[in-house]
C-alpha atoms as a PDB file:
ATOM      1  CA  UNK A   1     254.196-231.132 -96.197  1.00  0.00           C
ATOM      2  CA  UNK A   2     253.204-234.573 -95.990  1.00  0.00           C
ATOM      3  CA  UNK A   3     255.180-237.351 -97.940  1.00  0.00           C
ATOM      4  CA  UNK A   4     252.522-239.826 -99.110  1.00  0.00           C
ATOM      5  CA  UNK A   5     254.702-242.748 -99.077  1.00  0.00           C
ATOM      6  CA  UNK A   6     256.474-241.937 -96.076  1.00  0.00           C
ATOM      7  CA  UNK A   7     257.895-245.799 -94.954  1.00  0.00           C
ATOM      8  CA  UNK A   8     256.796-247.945 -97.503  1.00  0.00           C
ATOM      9  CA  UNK A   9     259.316-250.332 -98.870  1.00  0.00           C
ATOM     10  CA  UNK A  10     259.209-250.160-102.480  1.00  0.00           C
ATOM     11  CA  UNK A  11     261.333-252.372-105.796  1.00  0.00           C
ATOM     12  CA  UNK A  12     261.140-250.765-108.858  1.00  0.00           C
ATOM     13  CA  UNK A  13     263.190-252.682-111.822  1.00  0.00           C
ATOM     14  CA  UNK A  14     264.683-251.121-114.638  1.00  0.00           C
ATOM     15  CA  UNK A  15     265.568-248.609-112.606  1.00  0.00           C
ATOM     16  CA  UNK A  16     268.969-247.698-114.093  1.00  0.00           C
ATOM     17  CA  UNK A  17     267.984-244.768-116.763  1.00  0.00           C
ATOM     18  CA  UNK A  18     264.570-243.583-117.847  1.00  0.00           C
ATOM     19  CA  UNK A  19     261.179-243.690-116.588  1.00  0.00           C
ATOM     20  CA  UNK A  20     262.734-246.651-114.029  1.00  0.00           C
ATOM     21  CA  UNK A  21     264.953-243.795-112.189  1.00  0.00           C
ATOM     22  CA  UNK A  22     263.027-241.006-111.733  1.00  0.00           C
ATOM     23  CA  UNK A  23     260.145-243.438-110.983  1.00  0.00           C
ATOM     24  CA  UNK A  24     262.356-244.520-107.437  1.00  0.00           C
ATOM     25  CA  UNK A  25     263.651-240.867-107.171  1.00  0.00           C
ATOM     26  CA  UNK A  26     259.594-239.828-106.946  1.00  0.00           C
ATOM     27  CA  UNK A  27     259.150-242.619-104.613  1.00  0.00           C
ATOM     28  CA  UNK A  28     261.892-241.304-102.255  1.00  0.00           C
ATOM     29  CA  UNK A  29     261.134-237.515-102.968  1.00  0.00           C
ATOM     30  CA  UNK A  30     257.636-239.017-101.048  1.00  0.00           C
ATOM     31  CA  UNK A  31     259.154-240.201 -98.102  1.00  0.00           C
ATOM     32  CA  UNK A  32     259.771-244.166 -99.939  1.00  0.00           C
ATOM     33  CA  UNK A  33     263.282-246.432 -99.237  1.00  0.00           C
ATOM     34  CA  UNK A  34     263.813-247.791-102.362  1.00  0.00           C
ATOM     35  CA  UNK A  35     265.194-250.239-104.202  1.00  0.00           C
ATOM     36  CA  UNK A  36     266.610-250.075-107.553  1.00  0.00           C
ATOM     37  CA  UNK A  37     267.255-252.858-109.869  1.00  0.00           C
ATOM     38  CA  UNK A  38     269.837-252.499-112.817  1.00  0.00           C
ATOM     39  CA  UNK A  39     270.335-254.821-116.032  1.00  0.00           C
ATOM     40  CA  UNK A  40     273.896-253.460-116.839  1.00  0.00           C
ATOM     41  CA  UNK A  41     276.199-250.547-116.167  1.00  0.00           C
ATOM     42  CA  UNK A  42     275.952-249.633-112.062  1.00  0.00           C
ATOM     43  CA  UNK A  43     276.404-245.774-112.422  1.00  0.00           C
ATOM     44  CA  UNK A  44     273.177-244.070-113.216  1.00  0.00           C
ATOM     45  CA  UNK A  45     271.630-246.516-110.673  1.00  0.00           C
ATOM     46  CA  UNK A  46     274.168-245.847-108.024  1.00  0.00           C
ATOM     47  CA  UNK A  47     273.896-241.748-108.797  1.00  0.00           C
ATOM     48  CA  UNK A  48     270.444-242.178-108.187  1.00  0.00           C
ATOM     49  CA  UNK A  49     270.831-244.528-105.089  1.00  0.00           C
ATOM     50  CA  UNK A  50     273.376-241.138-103.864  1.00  0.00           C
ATOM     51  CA  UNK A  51     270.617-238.950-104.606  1.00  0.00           C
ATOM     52  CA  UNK A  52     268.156-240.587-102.379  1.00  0.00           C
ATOM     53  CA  UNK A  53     270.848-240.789 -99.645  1.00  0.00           C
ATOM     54  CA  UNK A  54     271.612-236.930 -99.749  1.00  0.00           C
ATOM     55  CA  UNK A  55     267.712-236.649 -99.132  1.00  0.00           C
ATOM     56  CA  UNK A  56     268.091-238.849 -95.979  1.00  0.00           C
ATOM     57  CA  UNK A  57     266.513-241.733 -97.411  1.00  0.00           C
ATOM     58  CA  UNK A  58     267.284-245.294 -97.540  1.00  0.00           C
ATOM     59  CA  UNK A  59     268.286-246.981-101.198  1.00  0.00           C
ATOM     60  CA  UNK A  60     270.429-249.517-102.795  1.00  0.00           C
ATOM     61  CA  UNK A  61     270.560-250.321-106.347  1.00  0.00           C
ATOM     62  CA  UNK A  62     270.975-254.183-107.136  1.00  0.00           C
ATOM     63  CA  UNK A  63     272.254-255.807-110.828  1.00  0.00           C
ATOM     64  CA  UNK A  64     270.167-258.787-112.092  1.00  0.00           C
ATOM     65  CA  UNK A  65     269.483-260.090-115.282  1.00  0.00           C
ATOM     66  CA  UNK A  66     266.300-260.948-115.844  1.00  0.00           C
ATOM     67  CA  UNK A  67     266.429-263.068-119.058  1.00  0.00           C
ATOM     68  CA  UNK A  68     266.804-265.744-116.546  1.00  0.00           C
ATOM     69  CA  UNK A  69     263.650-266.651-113.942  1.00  0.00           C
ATOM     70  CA  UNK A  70     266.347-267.564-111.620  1.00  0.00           C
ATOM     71  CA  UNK A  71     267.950-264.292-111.502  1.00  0.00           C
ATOM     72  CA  UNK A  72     264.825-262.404-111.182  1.00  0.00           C
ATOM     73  CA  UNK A  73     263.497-264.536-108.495  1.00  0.00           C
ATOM     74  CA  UNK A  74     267.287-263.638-106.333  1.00  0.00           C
ATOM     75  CA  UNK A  75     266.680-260.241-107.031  1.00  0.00           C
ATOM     76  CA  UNK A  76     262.907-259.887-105.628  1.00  0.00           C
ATOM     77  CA  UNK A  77     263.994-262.061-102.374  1.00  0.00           C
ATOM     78  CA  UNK A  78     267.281-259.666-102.111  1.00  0.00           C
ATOM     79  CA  UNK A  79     265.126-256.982-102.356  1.00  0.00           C
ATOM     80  CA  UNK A  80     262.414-257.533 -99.993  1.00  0.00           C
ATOM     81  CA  UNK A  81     265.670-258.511 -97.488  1.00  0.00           C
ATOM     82  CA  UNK A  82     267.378-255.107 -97.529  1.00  0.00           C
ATOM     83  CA  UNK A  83     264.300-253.577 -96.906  1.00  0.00           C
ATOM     84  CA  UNK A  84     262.692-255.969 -94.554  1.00  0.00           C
ATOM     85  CA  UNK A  85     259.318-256.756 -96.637  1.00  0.00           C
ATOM     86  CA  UNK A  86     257.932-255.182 -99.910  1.00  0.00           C
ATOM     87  CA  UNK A  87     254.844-253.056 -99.988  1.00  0.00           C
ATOM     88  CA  UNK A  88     254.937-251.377-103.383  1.00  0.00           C
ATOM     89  CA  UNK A  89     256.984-253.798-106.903  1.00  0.00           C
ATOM     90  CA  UNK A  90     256.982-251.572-110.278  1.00  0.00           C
ATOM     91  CA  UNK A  91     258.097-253.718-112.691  1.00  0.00           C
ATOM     92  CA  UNK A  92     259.056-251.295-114.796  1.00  0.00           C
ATOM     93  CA  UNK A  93     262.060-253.468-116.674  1.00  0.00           C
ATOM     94  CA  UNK A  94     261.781-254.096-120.424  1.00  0.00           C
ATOM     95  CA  UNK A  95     263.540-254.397-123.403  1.00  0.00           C
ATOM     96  CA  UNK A  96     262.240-253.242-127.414  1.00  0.00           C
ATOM     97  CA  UNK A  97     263.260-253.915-130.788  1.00  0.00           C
ATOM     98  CA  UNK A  98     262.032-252.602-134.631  1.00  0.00           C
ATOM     99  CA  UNK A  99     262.265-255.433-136.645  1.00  0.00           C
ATOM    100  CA  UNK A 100     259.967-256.971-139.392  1.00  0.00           C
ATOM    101  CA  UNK A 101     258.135-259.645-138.464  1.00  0.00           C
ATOM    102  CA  UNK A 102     259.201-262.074-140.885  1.00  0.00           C
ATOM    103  CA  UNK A 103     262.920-261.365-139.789  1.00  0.00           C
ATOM    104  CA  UNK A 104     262.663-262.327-136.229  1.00  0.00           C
ATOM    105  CA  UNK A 105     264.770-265.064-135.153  1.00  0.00           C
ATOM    106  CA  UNK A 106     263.295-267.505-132.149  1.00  0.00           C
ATOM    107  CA  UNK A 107     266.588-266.266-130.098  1.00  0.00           C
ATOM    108  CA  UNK A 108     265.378-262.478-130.408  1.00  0.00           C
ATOM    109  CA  UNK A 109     262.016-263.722-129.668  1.00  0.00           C
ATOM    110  CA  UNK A 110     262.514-265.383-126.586  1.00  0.00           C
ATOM    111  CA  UNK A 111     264.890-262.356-125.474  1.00  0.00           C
ATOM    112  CA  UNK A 112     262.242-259.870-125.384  1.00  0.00           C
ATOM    113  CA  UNK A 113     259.506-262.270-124.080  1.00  0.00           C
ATOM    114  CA  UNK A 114     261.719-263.384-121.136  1.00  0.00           C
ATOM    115  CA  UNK A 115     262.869-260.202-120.030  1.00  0.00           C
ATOM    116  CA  UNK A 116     259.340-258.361-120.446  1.00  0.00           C
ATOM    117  CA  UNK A 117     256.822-261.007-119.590  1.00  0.00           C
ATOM    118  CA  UNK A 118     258.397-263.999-117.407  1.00  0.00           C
ATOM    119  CA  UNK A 119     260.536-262.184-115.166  1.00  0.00           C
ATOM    120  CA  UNK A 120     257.761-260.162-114.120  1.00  0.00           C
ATOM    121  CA  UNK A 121     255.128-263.165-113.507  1.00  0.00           C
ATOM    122  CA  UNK A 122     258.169-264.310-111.307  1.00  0.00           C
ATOM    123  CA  UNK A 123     259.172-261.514-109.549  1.00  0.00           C
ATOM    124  CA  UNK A 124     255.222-260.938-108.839  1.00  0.00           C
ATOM    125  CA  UNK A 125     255.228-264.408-107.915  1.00  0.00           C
ATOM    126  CA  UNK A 126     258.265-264.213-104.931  1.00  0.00           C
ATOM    127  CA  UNK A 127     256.881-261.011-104.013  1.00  0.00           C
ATOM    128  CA  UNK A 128     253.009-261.628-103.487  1.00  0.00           C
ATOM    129  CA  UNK A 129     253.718-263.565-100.423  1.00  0.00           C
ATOM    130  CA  UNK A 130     255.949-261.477 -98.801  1.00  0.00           C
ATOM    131  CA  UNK A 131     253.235-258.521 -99.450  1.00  0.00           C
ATOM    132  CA  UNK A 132     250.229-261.064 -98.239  1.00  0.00           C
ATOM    133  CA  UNK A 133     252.388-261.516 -95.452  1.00  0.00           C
ATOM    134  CA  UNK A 134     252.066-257.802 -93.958  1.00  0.00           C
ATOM    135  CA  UNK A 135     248.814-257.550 -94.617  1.00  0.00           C
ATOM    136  CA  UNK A 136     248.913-256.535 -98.476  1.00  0.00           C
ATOM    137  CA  UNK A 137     250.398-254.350-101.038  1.00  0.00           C
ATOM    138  CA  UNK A 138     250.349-252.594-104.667  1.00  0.00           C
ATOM    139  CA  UNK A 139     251.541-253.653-107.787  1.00  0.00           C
ATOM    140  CA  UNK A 140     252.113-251.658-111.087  1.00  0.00           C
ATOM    141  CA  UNK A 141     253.374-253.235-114.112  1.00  0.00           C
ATOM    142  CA  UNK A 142     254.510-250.696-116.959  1.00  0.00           C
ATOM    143  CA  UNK A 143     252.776-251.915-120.473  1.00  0.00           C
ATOM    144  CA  UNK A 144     252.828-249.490-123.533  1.00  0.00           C
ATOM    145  CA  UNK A 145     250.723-248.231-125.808  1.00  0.00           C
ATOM    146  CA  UNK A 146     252.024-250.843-128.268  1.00  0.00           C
ATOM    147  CA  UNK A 147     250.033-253.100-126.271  1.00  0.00           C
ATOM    148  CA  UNK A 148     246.405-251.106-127.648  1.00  0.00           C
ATOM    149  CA  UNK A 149     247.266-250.095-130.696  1.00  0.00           C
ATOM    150  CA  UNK A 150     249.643-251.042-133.776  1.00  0.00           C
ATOM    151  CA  UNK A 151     252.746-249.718-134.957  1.00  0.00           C
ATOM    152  CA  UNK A 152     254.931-251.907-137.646  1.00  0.00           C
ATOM    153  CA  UNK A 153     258.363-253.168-137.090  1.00  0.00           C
ATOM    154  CA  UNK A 154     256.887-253.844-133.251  1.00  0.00           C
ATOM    155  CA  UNK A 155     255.251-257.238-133.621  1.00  0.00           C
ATOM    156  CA  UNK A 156     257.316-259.031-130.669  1.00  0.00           C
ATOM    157  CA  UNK A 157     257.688-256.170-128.642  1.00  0.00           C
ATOM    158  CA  UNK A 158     253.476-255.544-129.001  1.00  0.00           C
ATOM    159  CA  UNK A 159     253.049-259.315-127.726  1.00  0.00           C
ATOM    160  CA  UNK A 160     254.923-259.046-124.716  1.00  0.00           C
ATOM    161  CA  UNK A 161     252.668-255.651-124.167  1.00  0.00           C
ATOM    162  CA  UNK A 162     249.306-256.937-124.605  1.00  0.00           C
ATOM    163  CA  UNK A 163     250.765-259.954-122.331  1.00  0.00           C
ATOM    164  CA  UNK A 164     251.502-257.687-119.941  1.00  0.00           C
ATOM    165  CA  UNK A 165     247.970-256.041-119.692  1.00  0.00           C
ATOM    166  CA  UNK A 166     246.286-259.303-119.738  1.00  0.00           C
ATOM    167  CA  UNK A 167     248.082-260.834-116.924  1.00  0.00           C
ATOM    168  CA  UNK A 168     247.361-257.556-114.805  1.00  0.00           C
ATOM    169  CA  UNK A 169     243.851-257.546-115.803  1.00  0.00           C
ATOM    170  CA  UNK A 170     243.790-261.530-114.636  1.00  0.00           C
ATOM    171  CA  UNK A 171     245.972-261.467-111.739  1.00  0.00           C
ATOM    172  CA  UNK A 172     243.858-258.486-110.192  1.00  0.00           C
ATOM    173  CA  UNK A 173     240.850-260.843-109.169  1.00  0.00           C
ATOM    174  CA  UNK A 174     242.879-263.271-108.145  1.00  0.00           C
ATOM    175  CA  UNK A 175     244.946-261.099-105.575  1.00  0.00           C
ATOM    176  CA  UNK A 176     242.439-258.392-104.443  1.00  0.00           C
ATOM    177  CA  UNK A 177     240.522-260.610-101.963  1.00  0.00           C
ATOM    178  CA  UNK A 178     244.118-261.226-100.869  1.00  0.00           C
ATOM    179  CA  UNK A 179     244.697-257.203 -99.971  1.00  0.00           C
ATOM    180  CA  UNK A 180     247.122-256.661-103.341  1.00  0.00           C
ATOM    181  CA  UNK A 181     246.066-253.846-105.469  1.00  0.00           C
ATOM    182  CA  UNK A 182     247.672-254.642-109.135  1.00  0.00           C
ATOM    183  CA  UNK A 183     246.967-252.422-112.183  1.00  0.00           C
ATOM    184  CA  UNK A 184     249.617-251.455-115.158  1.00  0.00           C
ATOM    185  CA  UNK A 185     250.610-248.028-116.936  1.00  0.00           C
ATOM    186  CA  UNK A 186     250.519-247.415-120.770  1.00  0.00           C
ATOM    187  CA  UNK A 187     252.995-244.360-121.358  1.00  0.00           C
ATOM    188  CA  UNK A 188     252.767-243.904-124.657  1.00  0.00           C
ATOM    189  CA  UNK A 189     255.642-241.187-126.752  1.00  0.00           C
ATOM    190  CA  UNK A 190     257.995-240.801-123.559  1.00  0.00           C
ATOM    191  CA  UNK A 191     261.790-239.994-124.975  1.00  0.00           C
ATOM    192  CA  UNK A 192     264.542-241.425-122.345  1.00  0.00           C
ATOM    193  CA  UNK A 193     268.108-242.099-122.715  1.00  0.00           C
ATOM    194  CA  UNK A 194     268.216-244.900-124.806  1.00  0.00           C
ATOM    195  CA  UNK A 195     265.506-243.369-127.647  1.00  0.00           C
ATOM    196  CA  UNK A 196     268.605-240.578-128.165  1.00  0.00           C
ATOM    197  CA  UNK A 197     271.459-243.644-128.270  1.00  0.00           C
ATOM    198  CA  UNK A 198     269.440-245.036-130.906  1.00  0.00           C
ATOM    199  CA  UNK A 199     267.762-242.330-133.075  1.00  0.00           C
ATOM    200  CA  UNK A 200     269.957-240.346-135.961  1.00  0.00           C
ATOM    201  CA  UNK A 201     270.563-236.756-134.949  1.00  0.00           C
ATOM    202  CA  UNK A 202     266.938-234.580-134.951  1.00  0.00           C
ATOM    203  CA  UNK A 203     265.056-237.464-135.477  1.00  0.00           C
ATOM    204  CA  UNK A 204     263.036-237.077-132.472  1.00  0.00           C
ATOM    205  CA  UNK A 205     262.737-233.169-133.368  1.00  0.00           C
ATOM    206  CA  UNK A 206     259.013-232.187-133.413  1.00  0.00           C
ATOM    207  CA  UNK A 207     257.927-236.064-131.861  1.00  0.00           C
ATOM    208  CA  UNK A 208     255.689-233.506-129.651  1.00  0.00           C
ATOM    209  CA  UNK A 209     253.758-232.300-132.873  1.00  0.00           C
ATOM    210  CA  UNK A 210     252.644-235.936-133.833  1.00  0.00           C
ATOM    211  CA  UNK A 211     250.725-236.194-130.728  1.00  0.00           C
ATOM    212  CA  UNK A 212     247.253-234.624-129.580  1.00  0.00           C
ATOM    213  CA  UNK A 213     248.512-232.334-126.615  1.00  0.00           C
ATOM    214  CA  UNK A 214     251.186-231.080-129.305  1.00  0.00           C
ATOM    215  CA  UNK A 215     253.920-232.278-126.828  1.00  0.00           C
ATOM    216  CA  UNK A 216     256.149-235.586-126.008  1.00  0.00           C
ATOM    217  CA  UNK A 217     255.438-236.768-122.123  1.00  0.00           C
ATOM    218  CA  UNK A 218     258.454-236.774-120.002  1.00  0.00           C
ATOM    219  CA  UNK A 219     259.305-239.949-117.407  1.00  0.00           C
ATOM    220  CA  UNK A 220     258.089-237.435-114.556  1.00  0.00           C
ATOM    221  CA  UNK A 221     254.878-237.731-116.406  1.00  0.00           C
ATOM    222  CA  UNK A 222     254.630-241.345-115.964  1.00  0.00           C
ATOM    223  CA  UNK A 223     256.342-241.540-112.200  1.00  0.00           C
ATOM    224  CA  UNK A 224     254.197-239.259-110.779  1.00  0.00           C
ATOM    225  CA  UNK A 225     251.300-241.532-112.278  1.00  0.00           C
ATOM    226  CA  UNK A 226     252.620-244.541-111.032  1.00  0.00           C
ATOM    227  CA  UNK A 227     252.834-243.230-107.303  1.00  0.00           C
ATOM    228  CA  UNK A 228     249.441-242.035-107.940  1.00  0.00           C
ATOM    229  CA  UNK A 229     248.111-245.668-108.198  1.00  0.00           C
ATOM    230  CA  UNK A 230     250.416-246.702-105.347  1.00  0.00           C
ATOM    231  CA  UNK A 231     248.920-244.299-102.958  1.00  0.00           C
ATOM    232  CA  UNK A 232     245.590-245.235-101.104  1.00  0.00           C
ATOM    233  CA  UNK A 233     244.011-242.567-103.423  1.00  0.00           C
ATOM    234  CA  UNK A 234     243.883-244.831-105.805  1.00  0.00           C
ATOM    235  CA  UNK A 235     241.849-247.778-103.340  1.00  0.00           C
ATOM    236  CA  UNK A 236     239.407-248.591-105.632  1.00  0.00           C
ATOM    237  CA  UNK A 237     241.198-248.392-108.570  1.00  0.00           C
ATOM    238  CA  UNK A 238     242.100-252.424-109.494  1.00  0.00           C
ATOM    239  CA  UNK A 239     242.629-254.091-112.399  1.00  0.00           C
ATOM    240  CA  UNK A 240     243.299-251.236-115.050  1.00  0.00           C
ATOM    241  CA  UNK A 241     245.330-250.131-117.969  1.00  0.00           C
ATOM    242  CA  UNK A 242     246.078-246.243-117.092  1.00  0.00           C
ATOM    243  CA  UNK A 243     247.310-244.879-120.611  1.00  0.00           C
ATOM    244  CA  UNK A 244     249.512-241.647-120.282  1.00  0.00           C
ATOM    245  CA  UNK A 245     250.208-240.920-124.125  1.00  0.00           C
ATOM    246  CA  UNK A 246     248.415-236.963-124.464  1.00  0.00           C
ATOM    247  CA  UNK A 247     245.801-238.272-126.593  1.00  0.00           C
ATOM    248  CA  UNK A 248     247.569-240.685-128.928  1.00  0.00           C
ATOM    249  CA  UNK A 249     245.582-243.296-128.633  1.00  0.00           C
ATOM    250  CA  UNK A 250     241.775-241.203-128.755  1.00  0.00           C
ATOM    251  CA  UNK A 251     243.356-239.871-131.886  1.00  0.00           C
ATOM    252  CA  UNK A 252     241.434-242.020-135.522  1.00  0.00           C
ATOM    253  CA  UNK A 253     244.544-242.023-138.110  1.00  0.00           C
ATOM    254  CA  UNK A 254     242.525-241.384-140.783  1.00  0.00           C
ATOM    255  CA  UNK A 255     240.518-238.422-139.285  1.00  0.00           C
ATOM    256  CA  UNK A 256     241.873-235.557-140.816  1.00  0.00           C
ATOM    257  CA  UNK A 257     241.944-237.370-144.133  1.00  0.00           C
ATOM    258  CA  UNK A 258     237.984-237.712-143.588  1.00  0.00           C
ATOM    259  CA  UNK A 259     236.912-234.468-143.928  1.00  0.00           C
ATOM    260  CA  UNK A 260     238.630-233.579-146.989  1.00  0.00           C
ATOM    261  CA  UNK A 261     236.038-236.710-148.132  1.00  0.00           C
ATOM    262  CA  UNK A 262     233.360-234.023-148.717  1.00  0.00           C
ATOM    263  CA  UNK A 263     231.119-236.611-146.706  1.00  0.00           C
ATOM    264  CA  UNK A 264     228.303-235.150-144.539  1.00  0.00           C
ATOM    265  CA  UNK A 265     226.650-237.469-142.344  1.00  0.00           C
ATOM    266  CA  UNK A 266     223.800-236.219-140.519  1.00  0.00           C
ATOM    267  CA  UNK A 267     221.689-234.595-142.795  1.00  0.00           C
ATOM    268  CA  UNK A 268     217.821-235.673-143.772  1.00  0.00           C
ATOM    269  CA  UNK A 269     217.500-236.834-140.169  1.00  0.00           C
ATOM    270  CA  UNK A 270     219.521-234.430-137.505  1.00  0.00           C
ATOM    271  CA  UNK A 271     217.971-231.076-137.177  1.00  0.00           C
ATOM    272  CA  UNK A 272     220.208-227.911-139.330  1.00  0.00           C
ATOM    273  CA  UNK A 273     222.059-230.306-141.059  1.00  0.00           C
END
C-alpha cells in the first residue's frame, strides 16, 4: 500500500497529548519523519517519538515554550535542522481557559494570545523560507469552532480563534504564488487528555448526544483531516476553514424550540401548504 507522505519532513507543535500526537503518529503511519514539539512533561512526546521508531521511521520530540517568540522561532529552525528542510508545519499548539470576561486579567490575556496567535505567525514566519526554499510546502493551522460561533466563559480563547482563521485566510494569497498551500482546521467537540484532567467525574458523559451526528469526534477524526489537506489531493484547496464538529455548527439553537411556536410559514403562497 502506498504511504502518501512517504519522505516529507513534517513539525507538528503541541504534539505532546491530544489531537497534536496522533496527528504526527498519522503522519508517520503515512510514510512522514516527524517532528514533535512539547510545552512541558517529555513522556507522552517521547512514547510517541518510540512509536514512530518501532515503525522504522524517523522522529524526535523537541520542548519549547512558546509564550516567548524567541523560543518558538529556536524551535522551527531546530526543527527544520534535524530533518534537513520542512515541507509540511501543523501548528497545532494552543492553550484555553473558561473565564468571564470581565474577570480576565491582562497577564491571562496575553498568555493565551502569545501562545495561540504569535508563536504561530513566527514559527510560519522562520519556516516559509525554508519551505520557499525547496520549492514549496503546506501549512495547517488548527482554529476551533470557538472561532465561528459563541460559547460564554470563552471570550479570550474565541479571539485568538477567529485570529487564527483570519491570518490563514490572509496569509494564503500572499504565499500561494510562492508554492505554500496554507489553510486551518475547526474541530469542534473533540475530548483529549486534558478535557478529562479538568472536567468533574461524568461530566463529559453523553457530550456525543449534544451534537448532530449523536457522537463526540475523536483526535483521529481531526489527524486524518489534517493529512488530508497536506496531501496533493487537496491542490486546490487554499485558503479555508475545514470545520470537523458532526454538525455543530449547521445546527440553529433555537430550532427545536421553533416548532413548538405553532408558526407555519409557507402557506397562502407555496402550493399544499
Amino acid at each position: 500500500m502506498s504511504k502518501k507522505m512517504e519522505g516529507k519532513k513534517v513539525l507538528v507543535t503541541g504534539a505532546g497529548t491530544g489531537l497534536g500526537r496522533e496527528t504526527a503518529l498519522e503522519f508517520a503511519r503515512e510514510g512522514a519523519q516527524v517532528v514533535l514539539h512539547y510545552a512541558h512533561s517529555d513522556e507522552s512526546a517521547n512514547s510517541a517519538v518510540q512509536e514512530i521508531r518501532r515503525l522504522g521511521g524517523v522522529a524526535t520530540a523537541i520542548k519549547a515554550d512558546l509564550q516567548g517568540a524567541e523560543e518558538s522561532i529556536r524551535l522551527a529552525r531546530e526543527a527544520a535542522g534535524f530533518l534537513g528542510g520542512i515541507d509540511i508545519l501543523v501548528n497545532n499548539a494552543g492553550i484555553t481557559m473558561t473565564l468571564e470576561f470581565d474577570k480576565v486579567t491582562p497577564e491571562q490575556f496575553d498568555t493565551l494570545y502569545n501562545v495561540n496567535v504569535r508563536a504561530q505567525f513566527f514559527i510560519m514566519q522562520t519556516i516559509v523560507p525554508v519551505m520557499e526554499a525547496a520549492g514549496g510546502g503546506t501549512i495547517i493551522n488548527l482554529a476551533s469552532v470557538h472561532g465561528i460561533r459563541a460559547c460564554k466563559g470563552h471570550s479570550v480563547y474565541a479571539g485568538t480563534k477567529g485570529a487564527i482563521i483570519a491570518h490563514t485566510r490572509e496569509l494564503a494569497i500572499e504565499l500561494a504564488p510562492r508554492g505554500i498551500r496554507i489553510n486551518a482546521v475547526a474541530p469542534g467537540a473533540v475530548p483529549v487528555e486534558n478535557h478529562y484532567k479538568a472536567a468533574k467525574e461524568d461530566e463529559l458523559t453523553g457530550l456525543g448526544k449534544l451534537i448532530p451526528c449523536g457522537f463526540e469526534g475523536s483526535p483521529l477524526d481531526i489527524a486524518k483531516t489534517i493529512v488530508f489537506l497536506a496531501s496533493d489531493d487537496a491542490r486546490y484547496i487554499i485558503g479555508q476553514t475545514i470545520v470537523v464538529d458532526g454538525g455543530t455548527t449547521s445546527w440553529m439553537s433555537f430550532s427545536e424550540g421553533f416548532k413548538d411556536t405553532g408558526l407555519r410559514l409557507g402557506g397562502g403562497y407555496v402550493p399544499g401548504l
